[in-house]
Protein backbone atom coordinates (compact mmCIF):
# COMPACT_ATOMS: atom_id res chain seq x y z
CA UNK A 1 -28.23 -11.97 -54.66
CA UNK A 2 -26.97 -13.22 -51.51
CA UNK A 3 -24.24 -10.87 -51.02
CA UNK A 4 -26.80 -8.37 -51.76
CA UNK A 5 -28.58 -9.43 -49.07
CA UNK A 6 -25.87 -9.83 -46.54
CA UNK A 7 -24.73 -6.46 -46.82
CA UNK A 8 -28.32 -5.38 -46.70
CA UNK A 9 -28.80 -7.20 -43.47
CA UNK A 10 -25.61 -5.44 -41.81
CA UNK A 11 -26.56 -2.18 -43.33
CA UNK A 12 -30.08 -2.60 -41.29
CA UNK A 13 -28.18 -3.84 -37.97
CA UNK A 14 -25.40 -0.57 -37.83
CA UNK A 15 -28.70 1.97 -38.81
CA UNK A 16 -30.55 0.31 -36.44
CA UNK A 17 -27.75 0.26 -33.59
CA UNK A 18 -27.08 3.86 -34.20
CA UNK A 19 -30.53 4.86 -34.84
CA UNK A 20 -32.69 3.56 -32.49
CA UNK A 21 -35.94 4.16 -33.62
CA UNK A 22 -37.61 1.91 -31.47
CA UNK A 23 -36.44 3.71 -27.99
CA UNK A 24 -37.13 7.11 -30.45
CA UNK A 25 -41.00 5.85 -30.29
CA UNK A 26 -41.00 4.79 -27.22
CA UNK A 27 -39.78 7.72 -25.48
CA UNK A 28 -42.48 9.66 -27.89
CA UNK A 29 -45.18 7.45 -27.02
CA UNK A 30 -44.55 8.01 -23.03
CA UNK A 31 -44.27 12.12 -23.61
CA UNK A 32 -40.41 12.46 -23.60
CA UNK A 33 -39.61 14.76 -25.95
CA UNK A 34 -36.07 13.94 -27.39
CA UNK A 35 -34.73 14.33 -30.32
CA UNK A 36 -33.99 11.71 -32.93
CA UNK A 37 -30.92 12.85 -33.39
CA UNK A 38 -29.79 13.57 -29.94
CA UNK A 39 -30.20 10.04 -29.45
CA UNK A 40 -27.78 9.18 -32.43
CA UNK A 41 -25.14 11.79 -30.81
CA UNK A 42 -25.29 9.42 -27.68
CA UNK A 43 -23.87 6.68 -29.61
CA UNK A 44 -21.03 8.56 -30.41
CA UNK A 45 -20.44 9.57 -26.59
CA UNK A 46 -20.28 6.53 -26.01
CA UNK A 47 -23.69 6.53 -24.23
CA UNK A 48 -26.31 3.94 -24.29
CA UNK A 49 -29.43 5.70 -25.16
CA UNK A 50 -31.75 2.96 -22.97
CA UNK A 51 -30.08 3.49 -20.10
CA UNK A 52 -30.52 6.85 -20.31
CA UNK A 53 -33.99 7.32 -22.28
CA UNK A 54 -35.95 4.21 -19.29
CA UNK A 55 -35.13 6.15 -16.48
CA UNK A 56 -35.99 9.15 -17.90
CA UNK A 57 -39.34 7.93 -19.17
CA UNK A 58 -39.57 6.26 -15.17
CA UNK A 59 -39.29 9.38 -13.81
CA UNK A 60 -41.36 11.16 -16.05
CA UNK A 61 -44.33 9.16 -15.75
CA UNK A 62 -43.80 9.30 -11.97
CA UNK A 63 -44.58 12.91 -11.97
CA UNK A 64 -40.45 13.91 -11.78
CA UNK A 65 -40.30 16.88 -13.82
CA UNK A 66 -36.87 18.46 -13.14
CA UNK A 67 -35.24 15.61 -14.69
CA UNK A 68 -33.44 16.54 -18.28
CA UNK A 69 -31.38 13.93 -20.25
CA UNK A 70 -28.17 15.54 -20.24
CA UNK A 71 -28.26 15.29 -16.28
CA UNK A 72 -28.50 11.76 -17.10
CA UNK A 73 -25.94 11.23 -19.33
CA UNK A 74 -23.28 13.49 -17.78
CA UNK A 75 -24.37 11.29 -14.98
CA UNK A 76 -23.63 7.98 -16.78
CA UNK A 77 -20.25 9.15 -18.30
CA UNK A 78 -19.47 9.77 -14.29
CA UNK A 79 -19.81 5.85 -13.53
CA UNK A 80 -23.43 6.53 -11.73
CA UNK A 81 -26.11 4.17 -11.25
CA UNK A 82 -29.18 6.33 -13.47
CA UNK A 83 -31.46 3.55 -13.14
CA UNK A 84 -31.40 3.84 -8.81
CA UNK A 85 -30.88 7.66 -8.89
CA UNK A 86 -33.93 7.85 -10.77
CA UNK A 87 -35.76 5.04 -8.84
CA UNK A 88 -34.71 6.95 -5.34
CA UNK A 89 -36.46 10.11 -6.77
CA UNK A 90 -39.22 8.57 -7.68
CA UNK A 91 -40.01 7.20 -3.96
CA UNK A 92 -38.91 10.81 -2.72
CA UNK A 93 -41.58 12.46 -5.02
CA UNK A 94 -44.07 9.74 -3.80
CA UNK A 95 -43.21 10.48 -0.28
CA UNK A 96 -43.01 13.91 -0.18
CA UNK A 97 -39.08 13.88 0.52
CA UNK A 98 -36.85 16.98 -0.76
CA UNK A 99 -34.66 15.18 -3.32
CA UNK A 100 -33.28 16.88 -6.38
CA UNK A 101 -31.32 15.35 -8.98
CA UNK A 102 -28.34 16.78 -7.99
CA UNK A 103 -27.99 15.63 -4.63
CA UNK A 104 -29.00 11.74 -5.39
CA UNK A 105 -26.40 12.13 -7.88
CA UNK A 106 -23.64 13.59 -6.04
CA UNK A 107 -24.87 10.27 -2.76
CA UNK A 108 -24.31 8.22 -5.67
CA UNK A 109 -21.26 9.19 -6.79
CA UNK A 110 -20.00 9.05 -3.41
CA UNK A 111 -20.34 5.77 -2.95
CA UNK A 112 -23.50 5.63 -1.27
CA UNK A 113 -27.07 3.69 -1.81
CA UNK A 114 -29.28 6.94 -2.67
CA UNK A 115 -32.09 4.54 -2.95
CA UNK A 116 -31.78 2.29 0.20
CA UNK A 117 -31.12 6.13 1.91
CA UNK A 118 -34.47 7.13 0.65
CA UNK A 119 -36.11 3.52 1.97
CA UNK A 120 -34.66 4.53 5.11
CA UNK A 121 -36.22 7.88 5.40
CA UNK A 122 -39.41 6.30 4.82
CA UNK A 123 -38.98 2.97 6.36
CA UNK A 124 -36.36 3.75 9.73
CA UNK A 125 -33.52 0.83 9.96
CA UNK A 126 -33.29 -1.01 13.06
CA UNK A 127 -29.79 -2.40 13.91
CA UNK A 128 -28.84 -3.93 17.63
CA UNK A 129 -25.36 -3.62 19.42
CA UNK A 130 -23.15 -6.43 20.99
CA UNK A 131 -23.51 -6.74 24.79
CA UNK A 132 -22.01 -3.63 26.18
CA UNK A 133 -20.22 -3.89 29.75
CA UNK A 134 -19.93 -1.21 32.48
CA UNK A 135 -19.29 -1.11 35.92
CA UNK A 136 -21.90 1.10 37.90
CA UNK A 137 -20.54 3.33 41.20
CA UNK A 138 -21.02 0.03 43.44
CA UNK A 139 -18.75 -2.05 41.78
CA UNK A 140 -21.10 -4.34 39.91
CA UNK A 141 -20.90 -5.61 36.19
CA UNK A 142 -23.97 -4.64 34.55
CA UNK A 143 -24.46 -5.66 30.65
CA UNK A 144 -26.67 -3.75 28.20
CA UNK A 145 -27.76 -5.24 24.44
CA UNK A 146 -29.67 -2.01 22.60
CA UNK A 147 -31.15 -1.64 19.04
CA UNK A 148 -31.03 1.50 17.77
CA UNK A 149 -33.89 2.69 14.98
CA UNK A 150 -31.89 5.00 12.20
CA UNK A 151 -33.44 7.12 9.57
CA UNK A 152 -31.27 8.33 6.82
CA UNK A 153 -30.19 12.15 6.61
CA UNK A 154 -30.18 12.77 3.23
CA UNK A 155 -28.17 16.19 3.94
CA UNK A 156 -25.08 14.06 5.30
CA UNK A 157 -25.12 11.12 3.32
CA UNK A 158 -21.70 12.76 1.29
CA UNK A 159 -19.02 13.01 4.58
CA UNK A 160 -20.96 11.62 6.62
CA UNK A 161 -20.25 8.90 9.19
CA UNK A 162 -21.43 5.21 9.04
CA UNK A 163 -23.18 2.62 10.97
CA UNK A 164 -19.71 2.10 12.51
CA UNK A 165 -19.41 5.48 14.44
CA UNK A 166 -23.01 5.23 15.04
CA UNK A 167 -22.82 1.79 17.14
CA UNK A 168 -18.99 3.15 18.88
CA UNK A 169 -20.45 5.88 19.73
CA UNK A 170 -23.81 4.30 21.20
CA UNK A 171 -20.90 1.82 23.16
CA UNK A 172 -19.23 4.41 24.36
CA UNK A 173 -22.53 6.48 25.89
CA UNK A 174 -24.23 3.35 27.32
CA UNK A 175 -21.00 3.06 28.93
CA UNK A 176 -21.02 6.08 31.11
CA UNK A 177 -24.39 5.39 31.84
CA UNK A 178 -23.78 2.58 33.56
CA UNK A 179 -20.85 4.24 35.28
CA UNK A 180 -22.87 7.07 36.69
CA UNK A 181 -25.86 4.91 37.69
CA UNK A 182 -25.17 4.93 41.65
CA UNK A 183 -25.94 1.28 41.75
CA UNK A 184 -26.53 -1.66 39.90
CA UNK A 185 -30.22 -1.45 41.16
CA UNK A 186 -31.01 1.49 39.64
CA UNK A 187 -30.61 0.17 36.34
CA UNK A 188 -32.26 -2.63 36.67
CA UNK A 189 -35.20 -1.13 38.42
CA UNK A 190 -34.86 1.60 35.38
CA UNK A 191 -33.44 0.59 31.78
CA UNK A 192 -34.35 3.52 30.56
CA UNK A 193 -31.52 5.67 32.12
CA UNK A 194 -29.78 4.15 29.58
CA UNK A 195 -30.96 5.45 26.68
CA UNK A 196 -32.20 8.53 28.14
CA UNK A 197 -28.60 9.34 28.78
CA UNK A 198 -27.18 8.29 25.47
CA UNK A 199 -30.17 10.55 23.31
CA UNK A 200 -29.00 13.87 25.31
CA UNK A 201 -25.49 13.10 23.90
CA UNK A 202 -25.88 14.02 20.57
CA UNK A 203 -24.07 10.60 19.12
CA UNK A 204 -25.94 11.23 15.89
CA UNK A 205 -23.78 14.37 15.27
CA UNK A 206 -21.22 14.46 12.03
CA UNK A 207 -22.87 10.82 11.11
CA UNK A 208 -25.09 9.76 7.94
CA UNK A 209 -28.09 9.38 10.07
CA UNK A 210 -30.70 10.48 12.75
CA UNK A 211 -30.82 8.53 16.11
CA UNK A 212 -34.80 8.48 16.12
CA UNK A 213 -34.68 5.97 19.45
CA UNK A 214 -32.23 3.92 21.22
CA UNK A 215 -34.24 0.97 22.92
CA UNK A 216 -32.79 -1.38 25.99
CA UNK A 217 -33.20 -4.77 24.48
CA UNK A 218 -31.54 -6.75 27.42
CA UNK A 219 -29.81 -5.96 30.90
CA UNK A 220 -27.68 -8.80 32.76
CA UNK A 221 -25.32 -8.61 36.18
CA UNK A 222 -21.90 -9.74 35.83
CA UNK A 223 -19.02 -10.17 38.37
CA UNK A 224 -18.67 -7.86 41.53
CA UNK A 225 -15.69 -6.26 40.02
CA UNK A 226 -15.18 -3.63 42.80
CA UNK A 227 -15.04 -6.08 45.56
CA UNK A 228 -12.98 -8.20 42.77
CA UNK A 229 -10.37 -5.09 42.71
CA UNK A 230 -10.51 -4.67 46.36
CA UNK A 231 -9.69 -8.08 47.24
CA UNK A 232 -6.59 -7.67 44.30
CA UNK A 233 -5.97 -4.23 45.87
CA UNK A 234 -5.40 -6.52 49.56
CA UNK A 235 -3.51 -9.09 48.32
CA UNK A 236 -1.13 -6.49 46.60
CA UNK A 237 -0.53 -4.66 49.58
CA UNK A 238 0.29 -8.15 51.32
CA UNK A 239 2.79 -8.67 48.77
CA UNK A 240 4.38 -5.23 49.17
CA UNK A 241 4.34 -5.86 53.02
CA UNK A 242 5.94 -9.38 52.85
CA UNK A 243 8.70 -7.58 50.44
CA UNK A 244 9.54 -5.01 52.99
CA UNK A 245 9.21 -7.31 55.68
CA UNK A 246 11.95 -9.61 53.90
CA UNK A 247 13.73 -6.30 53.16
CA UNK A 248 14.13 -5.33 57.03
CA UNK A 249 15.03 -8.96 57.90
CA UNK A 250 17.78 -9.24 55.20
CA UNK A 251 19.00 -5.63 56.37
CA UNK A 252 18.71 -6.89 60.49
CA UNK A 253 20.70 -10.02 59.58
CA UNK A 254 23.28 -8.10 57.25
CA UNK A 255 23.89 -5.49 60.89
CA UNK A 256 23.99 -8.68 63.07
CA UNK A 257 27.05 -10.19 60.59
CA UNK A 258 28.09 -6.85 60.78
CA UNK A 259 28.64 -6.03 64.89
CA UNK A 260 29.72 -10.01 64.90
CA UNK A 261 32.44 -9.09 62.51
CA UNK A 262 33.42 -5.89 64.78
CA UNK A 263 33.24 -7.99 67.74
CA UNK A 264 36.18 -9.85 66.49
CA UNK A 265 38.24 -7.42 65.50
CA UNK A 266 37.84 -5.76 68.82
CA UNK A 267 39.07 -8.88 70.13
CA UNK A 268 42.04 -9.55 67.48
CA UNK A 269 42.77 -5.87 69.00
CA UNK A 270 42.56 -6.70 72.73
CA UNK A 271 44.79 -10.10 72.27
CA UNK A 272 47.54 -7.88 69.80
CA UNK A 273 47.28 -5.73 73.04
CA UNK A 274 47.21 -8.22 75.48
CA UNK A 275 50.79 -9.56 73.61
CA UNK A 276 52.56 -6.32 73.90
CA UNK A 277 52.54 -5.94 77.56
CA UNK A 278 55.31 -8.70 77.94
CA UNK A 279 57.39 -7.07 75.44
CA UNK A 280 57.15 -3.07 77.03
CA UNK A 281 57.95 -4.92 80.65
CA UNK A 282 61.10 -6.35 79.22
CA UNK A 283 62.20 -3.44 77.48
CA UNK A 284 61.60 -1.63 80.43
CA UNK A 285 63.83 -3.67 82.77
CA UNK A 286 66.87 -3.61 79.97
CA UNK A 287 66.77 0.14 80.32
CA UNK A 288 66.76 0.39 83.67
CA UNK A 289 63.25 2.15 83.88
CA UNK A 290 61.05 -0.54 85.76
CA UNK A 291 63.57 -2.49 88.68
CA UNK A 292 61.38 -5.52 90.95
CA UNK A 293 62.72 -5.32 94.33
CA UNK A 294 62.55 -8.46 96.66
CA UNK A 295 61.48 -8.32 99.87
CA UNK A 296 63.23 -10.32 102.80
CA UNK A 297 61.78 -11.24 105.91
């Protein structure tokens, strides 16, 4: 009898693992219409039906009618989330976003959070920069903190850029808008050149998102750098000077060694002269050619 009833008991657990009757009812009860057996083939795919009949009843009750369960399931044989694609349509039908199945799936696929890119249509992120540093046309130092408010493009989320190009590229334009601010005044007087400048670049181009605002947190004055690479402009040119300076000393000591050296071989010349007379005069008088005559009063 208790064998009986062992095997009975395991019988019950494999019919009931590979027909679930319970999610069967369920998904009847919240008008999915599935078949019985379609969820039994889902075993054998290696599917789990709940993950794949929950959603699906989710979305259905949510008023998201384009979804079908093979969508899902191809979906979860993929590797994809089903649980947030469906959750991400569901705010997108609620908020009135253009969203189909396809699309979330393919974000989510990618690699990307379909539903934190739908909280961001409706809800716009706000992220801040590091202090940015530029140098404005009169030399000065002037440092800019922004936060930027991003909302999700749902049409760029697969390729798109990140966060990452977003702030570089935010850098980069706050940047040159220091650099063409004529002075350091100017911005300080008016922030908003800033981000005024940055907005009519485009940085949101090629990225993941749409630059709704770019907001001038903080603006500080550093170090007069101009008058910082003036002074190390003078004191190179000093440098250089005092080189050729040295150079033209060196080179007027180097002649003077020179003509002093000349001198005395002029001299070793006039005395090697000097010695020869004595020498031609006696020659002279043994040939006969030169005779002194004396003189007698």
């Amino acid at each position: 009898m208790g064998y009986i009833l062992f095997f009975g008991f395991c019988a019950f657990c494999v019919f009931a693992y590979y027909f679930p009757v319970t999610l069967y009812l369920e998904a009847v009860s919240n008008g999915v219409n599935i078949g019985f057996f379609h969820l039994l083939t889902m075993r054998f795919k290696r599917v789990d039906p709940a993950s794949v009949v929950r959603p699906l009843i989710m979305g259905r009750q949510a008023g998201v009618e384009h979804l079908h369960e093979r969508d899902l399931e191809a979906h979860y044989l993929a590797g994809g989330n089903i649980h947030r694609v469906v959750r991400a349509l569901v705010e997108s039908h609620k908020a009135n976003i253009e969203l189909n199945f396809r699309t979330a799936a393919a974000i989510d696929l990618a690699g990307r959070d379909v539903l934190e890119a739908v909280s961001m249509m409706i809800n716009p992120k706000v992220i801040q920069t590091q202090p940015i540093s530029g140098m404005s046309k009169d030399g000065i130092q002037v440092t800019a903190t922004c936060r930027i408010t991003l909302k999700a493009n749902i049409k760029n989320l697969v390729g798109g850029a990140g966060e990452s190009t977003v702030l570089a590229r935010v850098g980069e334009g706050v940047v040159t808008a220091i650099g063409c601010a004529p002075s350091h005044k100017k911005v300080l007087e008016n922030p908003s050149i800033i981000s005024q400048t940055v907005l009519s670049r485009g940085l949101d181009s090629g990225t993941a998102f749409d630059i709704l605002s770019i907001d001038v947190m903080d603006v500080d004055i550093g170090r007069n750098i101009g008058a910082q690479l003036q002074k190390d402009q003078a004191e190179a040119d000093k440098q250089i000077a005092q080189a050729r300076a040295e150079q033209r000393r060196t080179e007027a000591v180097a002649a003077e060694e020179e003509m002093k050296a000349r001198v005395e071989e002029m001299r070793a010349k006039v005395v090697e002269a000097e010695a020869r007379v004595p020498r031609a005069l006696a020659e002279s008088m043994r040939q006969g050619r030169f005779k002194v005559s004396a003189t007698h009063s």
